[in-house]
N, C-alpha and C. Protein backbone atom coordinates (compact mmCIF):
# COMPACT_ATOMS: atom_id res chain seq x y z
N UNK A 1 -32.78 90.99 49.62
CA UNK A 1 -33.61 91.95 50.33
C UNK A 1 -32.90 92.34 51.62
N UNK A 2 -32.55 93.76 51.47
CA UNK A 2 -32.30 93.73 52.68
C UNK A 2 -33.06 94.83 53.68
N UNK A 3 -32.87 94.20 55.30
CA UNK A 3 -33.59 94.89 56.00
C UNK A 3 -33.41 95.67 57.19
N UNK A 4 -33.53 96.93 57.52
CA UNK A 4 -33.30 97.69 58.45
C UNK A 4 -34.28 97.33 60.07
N UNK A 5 -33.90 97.24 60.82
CA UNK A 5 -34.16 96.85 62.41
C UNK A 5 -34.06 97.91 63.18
N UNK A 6 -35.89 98.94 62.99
CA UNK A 6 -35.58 100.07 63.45
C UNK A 6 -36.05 99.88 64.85
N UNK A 7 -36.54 98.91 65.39
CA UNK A 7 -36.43 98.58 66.59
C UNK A 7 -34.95 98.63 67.36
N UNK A 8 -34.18 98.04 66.81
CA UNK A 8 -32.50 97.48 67.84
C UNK A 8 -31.70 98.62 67.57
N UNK A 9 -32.00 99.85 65.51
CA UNK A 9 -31.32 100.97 65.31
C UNK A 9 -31.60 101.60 66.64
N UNK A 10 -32.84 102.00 66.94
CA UNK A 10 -33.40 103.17 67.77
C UNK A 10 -33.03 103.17 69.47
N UNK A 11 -32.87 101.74 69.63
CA UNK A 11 -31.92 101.56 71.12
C UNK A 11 -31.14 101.66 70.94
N UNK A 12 -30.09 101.23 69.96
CA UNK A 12 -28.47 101.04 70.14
C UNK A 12 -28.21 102.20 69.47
N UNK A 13 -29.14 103.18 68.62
CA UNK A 13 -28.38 104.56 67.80
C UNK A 13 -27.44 104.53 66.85
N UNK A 14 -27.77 103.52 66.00
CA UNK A 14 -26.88 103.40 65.04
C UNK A 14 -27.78 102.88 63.53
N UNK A 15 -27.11 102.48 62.61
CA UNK A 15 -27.26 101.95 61.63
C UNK A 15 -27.19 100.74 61.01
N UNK A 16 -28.33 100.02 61.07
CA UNK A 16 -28.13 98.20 60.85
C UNK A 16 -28.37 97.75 59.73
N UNK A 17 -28.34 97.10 58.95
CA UNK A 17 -28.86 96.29 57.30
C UNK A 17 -28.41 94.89 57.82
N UNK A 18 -29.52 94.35 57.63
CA UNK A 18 -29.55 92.86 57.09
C UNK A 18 -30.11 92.09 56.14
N UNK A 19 -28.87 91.66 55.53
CA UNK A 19 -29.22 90.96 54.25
C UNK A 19 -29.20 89.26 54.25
N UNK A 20 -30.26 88.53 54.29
CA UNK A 20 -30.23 87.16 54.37
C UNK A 20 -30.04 87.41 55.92
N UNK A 21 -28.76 86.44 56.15
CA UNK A 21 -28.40 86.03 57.89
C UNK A 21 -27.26 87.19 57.90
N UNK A 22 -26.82 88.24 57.13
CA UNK A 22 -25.72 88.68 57.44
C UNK A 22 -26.09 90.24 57.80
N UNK A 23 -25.15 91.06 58.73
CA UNK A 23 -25.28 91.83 59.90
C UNK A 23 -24.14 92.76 59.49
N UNK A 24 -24.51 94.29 58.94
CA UNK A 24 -23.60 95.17 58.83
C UNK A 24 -24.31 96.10 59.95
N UNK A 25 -23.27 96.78 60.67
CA UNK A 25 -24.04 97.99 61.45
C UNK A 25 -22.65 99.52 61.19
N UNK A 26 -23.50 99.90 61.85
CA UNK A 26 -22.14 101.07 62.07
C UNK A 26 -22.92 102.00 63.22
N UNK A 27 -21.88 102.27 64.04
CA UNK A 27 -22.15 103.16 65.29
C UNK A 27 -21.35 104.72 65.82
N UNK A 28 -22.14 105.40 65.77
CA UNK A 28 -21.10 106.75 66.31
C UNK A 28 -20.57 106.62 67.64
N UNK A 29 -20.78 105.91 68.50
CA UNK A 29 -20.20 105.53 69.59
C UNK A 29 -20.30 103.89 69.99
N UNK A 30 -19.68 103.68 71.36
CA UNK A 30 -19.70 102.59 71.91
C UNK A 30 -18.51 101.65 71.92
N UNK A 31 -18.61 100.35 72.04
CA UNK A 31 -17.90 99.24 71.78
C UNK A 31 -18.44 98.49 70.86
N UNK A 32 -17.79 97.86 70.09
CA UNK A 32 -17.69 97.26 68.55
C UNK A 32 -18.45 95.83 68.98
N UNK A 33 -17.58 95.42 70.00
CA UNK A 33 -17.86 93.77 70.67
C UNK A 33 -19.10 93.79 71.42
N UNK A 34 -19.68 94.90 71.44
CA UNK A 34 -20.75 94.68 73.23
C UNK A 34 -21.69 94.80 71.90
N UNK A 35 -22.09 96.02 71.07
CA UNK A 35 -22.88 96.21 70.09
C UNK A 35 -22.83 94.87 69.44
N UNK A 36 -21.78 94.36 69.06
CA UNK A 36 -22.22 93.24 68.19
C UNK A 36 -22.94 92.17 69.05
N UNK A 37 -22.66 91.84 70.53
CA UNK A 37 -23.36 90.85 71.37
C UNK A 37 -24.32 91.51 71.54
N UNK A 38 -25.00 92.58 71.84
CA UNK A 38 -26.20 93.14 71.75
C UNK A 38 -27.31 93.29 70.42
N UNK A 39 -26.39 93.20 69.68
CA UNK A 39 -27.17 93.01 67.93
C UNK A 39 -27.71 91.21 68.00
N UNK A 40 -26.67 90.21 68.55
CA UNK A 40 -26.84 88.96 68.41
C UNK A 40 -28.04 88.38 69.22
N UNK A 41 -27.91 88.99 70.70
CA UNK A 41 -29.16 88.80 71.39
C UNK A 41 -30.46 89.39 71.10
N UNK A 42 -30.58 90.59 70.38
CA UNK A 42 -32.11 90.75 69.99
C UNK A 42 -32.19 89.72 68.86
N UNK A 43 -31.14 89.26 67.81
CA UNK A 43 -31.83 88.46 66.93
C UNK A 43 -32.15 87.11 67.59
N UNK A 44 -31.63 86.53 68.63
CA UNK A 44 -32.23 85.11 69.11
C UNK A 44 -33.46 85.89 69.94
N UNK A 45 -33.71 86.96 70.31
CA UNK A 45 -34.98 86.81 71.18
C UNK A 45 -36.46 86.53 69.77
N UNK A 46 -35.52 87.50 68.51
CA UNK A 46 -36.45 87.29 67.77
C UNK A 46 -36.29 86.18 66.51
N UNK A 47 -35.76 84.98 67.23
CA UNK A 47 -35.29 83.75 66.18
C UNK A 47 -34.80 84.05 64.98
N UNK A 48 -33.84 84.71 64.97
CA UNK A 48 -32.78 85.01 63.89
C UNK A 48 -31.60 84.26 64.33
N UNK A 49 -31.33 83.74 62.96
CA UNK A 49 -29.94 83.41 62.95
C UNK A 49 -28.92 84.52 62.11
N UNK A 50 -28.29 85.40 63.11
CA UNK A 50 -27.19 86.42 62.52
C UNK A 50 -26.11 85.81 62.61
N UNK A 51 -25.53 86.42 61.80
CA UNK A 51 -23.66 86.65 61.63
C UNK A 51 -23.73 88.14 61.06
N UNK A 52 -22.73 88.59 61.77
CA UNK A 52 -21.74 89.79 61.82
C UNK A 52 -21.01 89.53 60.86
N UNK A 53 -21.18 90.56 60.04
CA UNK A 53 -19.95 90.82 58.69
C UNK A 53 -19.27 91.66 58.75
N UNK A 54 -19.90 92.77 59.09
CA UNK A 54 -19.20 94.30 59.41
C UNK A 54 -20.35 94.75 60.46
N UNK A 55 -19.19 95.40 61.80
CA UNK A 55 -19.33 95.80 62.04
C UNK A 55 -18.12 97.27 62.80
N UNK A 56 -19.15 98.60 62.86
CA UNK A 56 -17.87 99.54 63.53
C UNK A 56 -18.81 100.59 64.49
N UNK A 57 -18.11 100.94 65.36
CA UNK A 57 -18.24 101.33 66.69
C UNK A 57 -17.53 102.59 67.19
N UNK A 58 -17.89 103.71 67.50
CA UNK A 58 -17.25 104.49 67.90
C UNK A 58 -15.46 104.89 66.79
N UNK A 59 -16.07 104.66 65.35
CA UNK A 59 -14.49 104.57 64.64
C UNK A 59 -13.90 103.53 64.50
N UNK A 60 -14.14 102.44 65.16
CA UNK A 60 -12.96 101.30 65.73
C UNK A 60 -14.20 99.78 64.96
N UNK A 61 -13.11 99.83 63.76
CA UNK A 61 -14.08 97.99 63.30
C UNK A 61 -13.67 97.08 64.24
N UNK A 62 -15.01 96.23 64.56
CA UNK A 62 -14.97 94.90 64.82
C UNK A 62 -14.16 93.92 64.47
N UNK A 63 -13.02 93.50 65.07
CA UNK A 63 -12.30 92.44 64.48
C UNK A 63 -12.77 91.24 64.07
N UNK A 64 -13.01 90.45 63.27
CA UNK A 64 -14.54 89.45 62.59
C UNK A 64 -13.30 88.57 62.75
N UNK A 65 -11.92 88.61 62.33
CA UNK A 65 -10.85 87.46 61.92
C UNK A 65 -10.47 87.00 63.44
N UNK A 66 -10.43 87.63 64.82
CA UNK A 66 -10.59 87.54 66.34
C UNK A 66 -10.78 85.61 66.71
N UNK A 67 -9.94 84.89 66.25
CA UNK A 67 -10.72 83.76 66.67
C UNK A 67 -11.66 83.26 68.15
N UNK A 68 -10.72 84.26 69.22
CA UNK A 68 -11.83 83.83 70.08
C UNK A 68 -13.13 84.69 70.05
N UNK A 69 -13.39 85.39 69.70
CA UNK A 69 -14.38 86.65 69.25
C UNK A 69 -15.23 85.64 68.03
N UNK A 70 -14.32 84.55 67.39
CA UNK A 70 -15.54 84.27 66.03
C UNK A 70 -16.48 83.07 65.95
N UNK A 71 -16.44 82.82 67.78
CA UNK A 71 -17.83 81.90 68.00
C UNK A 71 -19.15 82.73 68.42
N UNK A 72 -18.59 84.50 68.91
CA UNK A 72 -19.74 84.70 69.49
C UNK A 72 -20.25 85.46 68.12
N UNK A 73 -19.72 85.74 67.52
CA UNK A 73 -20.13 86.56 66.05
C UNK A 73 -21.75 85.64 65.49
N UNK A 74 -21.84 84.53 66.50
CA UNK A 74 -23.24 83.73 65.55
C UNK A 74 -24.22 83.87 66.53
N UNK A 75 -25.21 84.02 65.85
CA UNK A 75 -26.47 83.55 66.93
C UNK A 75 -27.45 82.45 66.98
N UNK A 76 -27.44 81.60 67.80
CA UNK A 76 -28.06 79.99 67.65
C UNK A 76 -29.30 80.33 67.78
């Protein structure tokens, strides 16, 4: 099942699906990294545990393979 977050779409202006714990978005603008820490913090306000699978930003994918980038990709 997956589910659209037209709450966090309608602030951040983009396009979200989540399926299980996993986090595709896509954005016509912005930063790839701030959107994805901004996707991660609404899901802990709303006790989600996300991971980022795909995400893209202004054209430019999210580097997911980033090791220092692939602790914040989770949300506790």
């Amino acid at each position: 099942m997956c589910l659209r977050p037209n709450e966090i779409e309608s602030e951040l202006g983009g396009s979200i699906s989540i399926d299980g714990n996993e986090v595709r978005a896509v954005f016509d603008t912005g930063n790839a990294k701030d959107m994805a820490k901004k996707i991660l913090n609404w899901g802990k306000k709303n006790n989600w545990k996300l991971r980022i699978k795909q995400l893209i930003a202004g054209g430019d994918p999210l580097d997911i393979q980033d090791e220092d980038l692939e602790a914040e990709l989770y949300s506790a």
